[in-house]
PDB file of N, CA and C in Angstrom:
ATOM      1  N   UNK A   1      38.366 -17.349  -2.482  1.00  0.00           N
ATOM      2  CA  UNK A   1      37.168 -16.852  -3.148  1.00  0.00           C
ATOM      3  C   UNK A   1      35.983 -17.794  -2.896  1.00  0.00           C
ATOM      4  N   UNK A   2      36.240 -19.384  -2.923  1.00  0.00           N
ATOM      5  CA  UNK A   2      34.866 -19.752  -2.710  1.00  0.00           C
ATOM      6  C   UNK A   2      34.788 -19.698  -1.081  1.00  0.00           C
ATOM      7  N   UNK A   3      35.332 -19.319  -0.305  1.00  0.00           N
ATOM      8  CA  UNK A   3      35.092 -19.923   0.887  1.00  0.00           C
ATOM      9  C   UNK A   3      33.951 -18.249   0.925  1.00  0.00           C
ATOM     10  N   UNK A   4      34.286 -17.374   0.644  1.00  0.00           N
ATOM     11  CA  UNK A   4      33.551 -16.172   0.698  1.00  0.00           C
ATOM     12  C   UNK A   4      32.336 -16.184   0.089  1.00  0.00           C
ATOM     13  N   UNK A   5      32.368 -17.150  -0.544  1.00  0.00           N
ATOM     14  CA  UNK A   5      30.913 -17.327  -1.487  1.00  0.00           C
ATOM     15  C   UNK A   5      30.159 -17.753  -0.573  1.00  0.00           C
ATOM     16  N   UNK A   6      30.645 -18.877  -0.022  1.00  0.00           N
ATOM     17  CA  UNK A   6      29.782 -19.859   0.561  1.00  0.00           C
ATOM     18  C   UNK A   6      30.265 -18.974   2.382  1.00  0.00           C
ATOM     19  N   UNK A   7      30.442 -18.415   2.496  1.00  0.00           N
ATOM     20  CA  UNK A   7      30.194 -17.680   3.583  1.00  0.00           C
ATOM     21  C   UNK A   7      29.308 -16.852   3.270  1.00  0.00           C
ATOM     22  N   UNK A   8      28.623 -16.058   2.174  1.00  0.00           N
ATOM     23  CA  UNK A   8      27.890 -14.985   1.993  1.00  0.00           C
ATOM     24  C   UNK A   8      26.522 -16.097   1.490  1.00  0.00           C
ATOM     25  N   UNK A   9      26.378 -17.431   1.140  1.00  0.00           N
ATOM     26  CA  UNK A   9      25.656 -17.797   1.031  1.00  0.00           C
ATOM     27  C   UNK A   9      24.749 -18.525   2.396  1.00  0.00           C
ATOM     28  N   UNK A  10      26.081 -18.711   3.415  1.00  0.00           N
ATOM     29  CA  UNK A  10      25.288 -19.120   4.630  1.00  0.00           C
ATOM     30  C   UNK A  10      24.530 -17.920   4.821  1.00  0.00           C
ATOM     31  N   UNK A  11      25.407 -16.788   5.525  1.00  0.00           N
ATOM     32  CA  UNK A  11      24.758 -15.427   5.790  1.00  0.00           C
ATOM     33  C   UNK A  11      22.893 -15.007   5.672  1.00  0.00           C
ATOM     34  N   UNK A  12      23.160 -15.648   4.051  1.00  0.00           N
ATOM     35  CA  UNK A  12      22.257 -15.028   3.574  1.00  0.00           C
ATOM     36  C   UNK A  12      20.566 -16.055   3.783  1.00  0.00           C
ATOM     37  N   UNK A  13      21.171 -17.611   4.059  1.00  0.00           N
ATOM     38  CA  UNK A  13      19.966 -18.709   4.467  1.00  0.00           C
ATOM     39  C   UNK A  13      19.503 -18.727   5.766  1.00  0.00           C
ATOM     40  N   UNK A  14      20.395 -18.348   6.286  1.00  0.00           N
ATOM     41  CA  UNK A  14      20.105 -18.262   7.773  1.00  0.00           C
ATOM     42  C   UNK A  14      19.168 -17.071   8.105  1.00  0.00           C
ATOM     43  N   UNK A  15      19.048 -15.566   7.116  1.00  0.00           N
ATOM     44  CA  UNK A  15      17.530 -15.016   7.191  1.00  0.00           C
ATOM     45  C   UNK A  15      16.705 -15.153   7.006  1.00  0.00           C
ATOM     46  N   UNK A  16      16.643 -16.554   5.934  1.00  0.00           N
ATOM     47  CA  UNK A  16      15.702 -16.781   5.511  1.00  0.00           C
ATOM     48  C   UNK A  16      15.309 -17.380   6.470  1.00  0.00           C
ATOM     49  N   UNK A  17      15.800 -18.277   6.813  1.00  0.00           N
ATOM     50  CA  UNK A  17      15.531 -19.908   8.080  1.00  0.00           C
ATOM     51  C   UNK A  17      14.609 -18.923   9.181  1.00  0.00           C
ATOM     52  N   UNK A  18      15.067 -17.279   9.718  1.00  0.00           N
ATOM     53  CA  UNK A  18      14.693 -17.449  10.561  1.00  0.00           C
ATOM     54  C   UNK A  18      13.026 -16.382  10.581  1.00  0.00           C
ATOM     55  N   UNK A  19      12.667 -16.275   9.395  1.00  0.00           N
ATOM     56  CA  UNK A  19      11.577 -15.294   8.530  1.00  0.00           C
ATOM     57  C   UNK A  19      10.286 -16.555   8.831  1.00  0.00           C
ATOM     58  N   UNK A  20      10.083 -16.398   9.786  1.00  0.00           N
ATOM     59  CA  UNK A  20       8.644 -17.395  10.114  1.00  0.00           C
ATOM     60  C   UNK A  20       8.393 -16.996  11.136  1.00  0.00           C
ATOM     61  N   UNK A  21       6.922 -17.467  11.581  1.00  0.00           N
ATOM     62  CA  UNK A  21       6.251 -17.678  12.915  1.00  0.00           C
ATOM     63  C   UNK A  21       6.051 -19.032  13.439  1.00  0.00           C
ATOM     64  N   UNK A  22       6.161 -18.828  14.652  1.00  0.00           N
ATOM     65  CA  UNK A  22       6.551 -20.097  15.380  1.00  0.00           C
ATOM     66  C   UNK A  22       5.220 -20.301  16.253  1.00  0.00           C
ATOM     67  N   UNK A  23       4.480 -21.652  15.902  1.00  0.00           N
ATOM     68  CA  UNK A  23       3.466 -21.530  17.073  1.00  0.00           C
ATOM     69  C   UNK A  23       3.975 -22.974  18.250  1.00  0.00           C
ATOM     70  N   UNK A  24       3.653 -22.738  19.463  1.00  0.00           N
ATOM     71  CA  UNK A  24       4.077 -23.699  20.736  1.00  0.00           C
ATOM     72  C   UNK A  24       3.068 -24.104  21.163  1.00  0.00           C
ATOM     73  N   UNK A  25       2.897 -25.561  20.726  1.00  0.00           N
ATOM     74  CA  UNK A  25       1.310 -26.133  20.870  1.00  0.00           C
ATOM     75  C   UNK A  25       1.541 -26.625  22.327  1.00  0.00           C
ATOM     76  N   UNK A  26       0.640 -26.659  23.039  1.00  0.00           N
ATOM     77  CA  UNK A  26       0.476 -27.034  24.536  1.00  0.00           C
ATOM     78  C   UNK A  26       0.815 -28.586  24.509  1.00  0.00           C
ATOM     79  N   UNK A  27       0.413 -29.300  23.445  1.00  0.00           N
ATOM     80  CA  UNK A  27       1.097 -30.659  23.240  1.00  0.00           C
ATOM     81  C   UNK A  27       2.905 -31.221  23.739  1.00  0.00           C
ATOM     82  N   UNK A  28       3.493 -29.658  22.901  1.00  0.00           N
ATOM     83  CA  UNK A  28       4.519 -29.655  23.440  1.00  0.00           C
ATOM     84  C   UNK A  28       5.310 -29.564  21.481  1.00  0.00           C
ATOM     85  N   UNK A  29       4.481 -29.883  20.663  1.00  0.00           N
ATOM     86  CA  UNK A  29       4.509 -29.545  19.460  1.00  0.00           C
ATOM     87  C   UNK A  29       5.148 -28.283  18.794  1.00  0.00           C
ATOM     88  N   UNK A  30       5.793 -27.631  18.390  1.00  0.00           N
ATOM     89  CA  UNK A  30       6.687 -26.768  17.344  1.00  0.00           C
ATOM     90  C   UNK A  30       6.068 -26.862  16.130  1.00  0.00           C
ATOM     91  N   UNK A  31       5.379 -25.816  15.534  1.00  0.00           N
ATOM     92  CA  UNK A  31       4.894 -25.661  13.761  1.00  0.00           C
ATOM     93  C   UNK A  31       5.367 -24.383  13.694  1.00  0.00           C
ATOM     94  N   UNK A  32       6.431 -24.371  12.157  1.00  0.00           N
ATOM     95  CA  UNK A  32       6.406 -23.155  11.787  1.00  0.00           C
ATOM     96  C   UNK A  32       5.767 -22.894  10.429  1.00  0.00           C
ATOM     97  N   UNK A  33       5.102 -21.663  10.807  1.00  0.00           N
ATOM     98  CA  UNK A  33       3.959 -20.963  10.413  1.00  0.00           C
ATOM     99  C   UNK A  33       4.103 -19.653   9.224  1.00  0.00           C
ATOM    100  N   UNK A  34       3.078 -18.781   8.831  1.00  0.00           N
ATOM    101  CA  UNK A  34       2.550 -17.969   8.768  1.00  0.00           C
ATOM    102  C   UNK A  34       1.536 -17.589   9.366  1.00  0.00           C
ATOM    103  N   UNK A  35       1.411 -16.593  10.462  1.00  0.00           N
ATOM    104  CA  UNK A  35      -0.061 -16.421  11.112  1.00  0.00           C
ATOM    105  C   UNK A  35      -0.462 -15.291  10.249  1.00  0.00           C
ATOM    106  N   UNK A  36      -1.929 -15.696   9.905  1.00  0.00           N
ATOM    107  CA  UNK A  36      -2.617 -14.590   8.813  1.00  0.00           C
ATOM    108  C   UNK A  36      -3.676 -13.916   9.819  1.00  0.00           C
ATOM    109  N   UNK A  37      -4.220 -14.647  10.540  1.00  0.00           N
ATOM    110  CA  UNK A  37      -5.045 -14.009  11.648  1.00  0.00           C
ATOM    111  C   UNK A  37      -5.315 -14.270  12.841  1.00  0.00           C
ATOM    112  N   UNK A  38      -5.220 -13.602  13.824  1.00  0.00           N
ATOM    113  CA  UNK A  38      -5.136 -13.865  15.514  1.00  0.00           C
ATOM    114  C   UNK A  38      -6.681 -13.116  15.808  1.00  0.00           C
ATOM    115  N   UNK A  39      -7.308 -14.353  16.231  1.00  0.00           N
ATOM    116  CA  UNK A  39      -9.052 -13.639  16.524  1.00  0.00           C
ATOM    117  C   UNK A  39      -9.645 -13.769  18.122  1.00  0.00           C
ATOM    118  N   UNK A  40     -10.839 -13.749  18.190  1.00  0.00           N
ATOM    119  CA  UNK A  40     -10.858 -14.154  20.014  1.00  0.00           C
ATOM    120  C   UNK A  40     -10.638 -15.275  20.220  1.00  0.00           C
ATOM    121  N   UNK A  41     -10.909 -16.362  19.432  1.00  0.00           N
ATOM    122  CA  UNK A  41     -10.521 -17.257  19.788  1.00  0.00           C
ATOM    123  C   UNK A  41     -10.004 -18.836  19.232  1.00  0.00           C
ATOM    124  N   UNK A  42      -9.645 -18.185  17.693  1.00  0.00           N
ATOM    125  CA  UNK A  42      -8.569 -18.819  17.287  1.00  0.00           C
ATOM    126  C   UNK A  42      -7.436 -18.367  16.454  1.00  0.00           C
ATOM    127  N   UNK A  43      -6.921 -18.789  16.399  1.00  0.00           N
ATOM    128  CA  UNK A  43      -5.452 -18.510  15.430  1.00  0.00           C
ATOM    129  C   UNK A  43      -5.529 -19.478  14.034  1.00  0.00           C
ATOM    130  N   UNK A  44      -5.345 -17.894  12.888  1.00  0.00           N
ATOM    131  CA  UNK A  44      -4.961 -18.828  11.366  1.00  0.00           C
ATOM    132  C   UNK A  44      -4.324 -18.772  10.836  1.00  0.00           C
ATOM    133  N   UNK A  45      -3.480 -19.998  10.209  1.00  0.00           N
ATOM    134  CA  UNK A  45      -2.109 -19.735   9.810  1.00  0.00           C
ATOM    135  C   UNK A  45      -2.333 -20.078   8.802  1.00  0.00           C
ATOM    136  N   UNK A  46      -0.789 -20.822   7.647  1.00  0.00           N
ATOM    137  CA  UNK A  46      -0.718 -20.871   6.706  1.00  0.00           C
ATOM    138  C   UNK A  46       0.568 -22.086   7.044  1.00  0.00           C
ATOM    139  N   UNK A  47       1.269 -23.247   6.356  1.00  0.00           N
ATOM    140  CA  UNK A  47       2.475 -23.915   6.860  1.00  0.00           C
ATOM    141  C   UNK A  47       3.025 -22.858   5.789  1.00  0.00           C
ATOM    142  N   UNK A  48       4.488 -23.143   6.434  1.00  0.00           N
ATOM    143  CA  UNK A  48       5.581 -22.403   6.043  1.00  0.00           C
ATOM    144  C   UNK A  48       5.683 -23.315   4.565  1.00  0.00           C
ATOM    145  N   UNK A  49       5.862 -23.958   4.529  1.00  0.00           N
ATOM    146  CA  UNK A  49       6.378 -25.214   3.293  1.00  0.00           C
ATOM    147  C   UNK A  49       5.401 -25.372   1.985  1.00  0.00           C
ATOM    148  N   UNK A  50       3.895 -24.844   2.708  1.00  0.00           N
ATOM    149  CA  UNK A  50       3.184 -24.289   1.438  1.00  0.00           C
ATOM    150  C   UNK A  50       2.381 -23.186   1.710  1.00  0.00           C
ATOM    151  N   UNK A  51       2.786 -21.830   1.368  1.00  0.00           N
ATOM    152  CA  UNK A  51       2.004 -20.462   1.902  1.00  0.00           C
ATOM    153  C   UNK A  51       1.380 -20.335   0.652  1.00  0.00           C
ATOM    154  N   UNK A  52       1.384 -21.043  -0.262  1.00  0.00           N
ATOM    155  CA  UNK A  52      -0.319 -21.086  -0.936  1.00  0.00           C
ATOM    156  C   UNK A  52      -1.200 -21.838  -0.868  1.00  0.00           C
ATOM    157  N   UNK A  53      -0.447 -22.461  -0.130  1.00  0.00           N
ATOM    158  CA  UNK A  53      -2.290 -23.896   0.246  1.00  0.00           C
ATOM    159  C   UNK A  53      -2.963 -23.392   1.000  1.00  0.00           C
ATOM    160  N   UNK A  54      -3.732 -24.258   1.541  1.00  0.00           N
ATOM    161  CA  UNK A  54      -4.626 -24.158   2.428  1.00  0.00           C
ATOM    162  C   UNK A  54      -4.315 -23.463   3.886  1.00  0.00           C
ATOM    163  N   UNK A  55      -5.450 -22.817   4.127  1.00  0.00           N
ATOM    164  CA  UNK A  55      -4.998 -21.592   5.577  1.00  0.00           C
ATOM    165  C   UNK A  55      -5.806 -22.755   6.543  1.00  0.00           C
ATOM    166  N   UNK A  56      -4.741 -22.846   7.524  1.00  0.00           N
ATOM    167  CA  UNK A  56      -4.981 -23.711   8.840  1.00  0.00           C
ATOM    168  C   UNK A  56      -5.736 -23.251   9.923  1.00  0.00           C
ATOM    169  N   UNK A  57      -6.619 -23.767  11.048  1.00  0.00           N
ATOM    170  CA  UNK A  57      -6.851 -23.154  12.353  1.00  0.00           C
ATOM    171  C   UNK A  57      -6.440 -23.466  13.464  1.00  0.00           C
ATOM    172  N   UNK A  58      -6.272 -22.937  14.649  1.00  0.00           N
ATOM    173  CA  UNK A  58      -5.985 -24.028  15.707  1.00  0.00           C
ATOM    174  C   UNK A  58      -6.647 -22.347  16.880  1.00  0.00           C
ATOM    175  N   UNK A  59      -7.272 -23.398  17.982  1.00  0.00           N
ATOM    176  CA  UNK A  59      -7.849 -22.628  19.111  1.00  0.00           C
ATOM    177  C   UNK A  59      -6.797 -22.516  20.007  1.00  0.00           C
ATOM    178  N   UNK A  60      -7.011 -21.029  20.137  1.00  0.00           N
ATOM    179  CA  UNK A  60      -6.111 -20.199  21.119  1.00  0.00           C
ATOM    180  C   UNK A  60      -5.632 -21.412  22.347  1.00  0.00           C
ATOM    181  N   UNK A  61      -6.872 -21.923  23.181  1.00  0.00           N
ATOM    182  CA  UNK A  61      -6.803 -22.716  24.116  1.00  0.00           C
ATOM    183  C   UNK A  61      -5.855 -23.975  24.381  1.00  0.00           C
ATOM    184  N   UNK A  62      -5.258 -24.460  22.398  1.00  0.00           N
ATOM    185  CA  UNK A  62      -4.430 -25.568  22.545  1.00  0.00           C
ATOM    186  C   UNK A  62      -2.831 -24.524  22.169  1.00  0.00           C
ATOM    187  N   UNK A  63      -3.306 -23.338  22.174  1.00  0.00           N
ATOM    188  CA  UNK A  63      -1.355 -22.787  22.271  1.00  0.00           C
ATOM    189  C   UNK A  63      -1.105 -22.321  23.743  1.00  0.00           C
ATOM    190  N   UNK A  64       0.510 -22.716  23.264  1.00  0.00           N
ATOM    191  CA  UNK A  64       1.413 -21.862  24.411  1.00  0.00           C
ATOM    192  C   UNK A  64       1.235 -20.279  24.312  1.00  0.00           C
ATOM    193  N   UNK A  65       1.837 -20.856  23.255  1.00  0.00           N
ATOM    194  CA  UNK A  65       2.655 -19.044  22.370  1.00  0.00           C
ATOM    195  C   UNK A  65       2.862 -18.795  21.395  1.00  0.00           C
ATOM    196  N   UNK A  66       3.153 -17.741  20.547  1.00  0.00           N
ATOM    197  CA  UNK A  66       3.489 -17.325  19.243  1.00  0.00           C
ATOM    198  C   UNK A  66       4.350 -16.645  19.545  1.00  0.00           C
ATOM    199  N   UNK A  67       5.414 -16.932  18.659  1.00  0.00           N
ATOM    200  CA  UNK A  67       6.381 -16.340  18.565  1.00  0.00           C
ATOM    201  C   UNK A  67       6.769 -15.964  16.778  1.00  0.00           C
ATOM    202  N   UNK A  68       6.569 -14.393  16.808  1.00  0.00           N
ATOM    203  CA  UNK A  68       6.551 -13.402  15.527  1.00  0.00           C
ATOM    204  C   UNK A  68       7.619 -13.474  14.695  1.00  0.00           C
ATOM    205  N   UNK A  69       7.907 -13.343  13.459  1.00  0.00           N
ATOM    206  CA  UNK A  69       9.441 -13.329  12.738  1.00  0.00           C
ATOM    207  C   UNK A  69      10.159 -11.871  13.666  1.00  0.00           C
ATOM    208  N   UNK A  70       9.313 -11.046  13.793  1.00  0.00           N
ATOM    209  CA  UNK A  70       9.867  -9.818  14.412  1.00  0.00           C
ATOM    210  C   UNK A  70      10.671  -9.980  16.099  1.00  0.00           C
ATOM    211  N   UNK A  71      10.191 -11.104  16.194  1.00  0.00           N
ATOM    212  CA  UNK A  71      10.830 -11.076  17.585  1.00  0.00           C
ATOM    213  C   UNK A  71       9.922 -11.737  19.017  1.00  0.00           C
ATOM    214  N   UNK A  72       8.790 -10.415  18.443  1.00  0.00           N
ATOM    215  CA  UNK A  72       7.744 -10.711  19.360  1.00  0.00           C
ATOM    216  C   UNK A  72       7.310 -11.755  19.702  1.00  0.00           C
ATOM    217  N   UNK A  73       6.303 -12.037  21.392  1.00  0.00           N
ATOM    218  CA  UNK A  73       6.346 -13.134  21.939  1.00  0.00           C
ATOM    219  C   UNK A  73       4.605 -12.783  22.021  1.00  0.00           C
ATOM    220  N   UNK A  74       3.734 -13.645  21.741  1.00  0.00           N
ATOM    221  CA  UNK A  74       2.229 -13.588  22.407  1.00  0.00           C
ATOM    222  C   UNK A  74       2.076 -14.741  23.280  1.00  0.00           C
ATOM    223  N   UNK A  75       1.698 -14.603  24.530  1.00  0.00           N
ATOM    224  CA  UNK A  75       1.570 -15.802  25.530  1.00  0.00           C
ATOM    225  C   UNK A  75       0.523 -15.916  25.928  1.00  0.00           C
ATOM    226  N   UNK A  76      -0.010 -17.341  25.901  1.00  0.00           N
ATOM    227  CA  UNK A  76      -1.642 -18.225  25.334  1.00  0.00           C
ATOM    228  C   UNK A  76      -1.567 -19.120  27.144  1.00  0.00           C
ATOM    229  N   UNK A  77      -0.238 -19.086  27.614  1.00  0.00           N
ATOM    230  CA  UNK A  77      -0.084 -19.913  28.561  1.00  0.00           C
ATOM    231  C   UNK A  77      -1.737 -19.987  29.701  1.00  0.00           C
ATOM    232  N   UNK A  78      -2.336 -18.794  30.105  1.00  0.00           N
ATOM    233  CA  UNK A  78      -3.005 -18.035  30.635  1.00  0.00           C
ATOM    234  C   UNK A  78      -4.410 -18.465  30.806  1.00  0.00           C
ATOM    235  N   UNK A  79      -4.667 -18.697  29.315  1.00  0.00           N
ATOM    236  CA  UNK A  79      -5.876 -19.210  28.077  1.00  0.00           C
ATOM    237  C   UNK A  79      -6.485 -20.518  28.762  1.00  0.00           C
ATOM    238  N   UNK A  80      -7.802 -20.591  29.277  1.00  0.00           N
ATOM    239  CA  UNK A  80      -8.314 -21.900  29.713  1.00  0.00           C
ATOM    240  C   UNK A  80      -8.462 -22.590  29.090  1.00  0.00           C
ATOM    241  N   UNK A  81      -8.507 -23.934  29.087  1.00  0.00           N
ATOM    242  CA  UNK A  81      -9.029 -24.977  27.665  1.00  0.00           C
ATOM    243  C   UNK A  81     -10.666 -25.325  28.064  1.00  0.00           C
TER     244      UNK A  81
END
């Protein structure tokens, strides 16, 4: 019985873990995110660790990529600085 617990409790962290957006800073940097808005030419997020603080910016020009909780991939690679 507990091993089922704690099997239904991994199950269940590991959706959580993976319910974010991922931005790939050209630095070479990993932040996971909330993106609230994708504009011409910057991106605004939110950190994952406080999605009521303060909303972040960063210019298109210093990302790789975004990568969506849904899956989806947006690629910045392209993007001149």
């Amino acid at each position: 019985m507990k091993n089922i617990l704690l099997f239904i409790l991994f199950v269940c962290s590991s959706n959580i873990i993976k319910a974010q957006d991922t931005l790939s800073m050209r630095s070479g940097e990993t932040i996971l995110v909330k993106v609230i808005e994708v504009g011409t030419s910057e991106v605004k997020y939110k950190k994952l660790d406080n999605l009521n603080g303060p909303a972040f910016s960063v210019l298109k020009s210093d990302l790789l990529m975004i990568k969506y909780e849904n899956g989806t991939k947006e690629d910045f690679s392209g993007t001149k600085k």
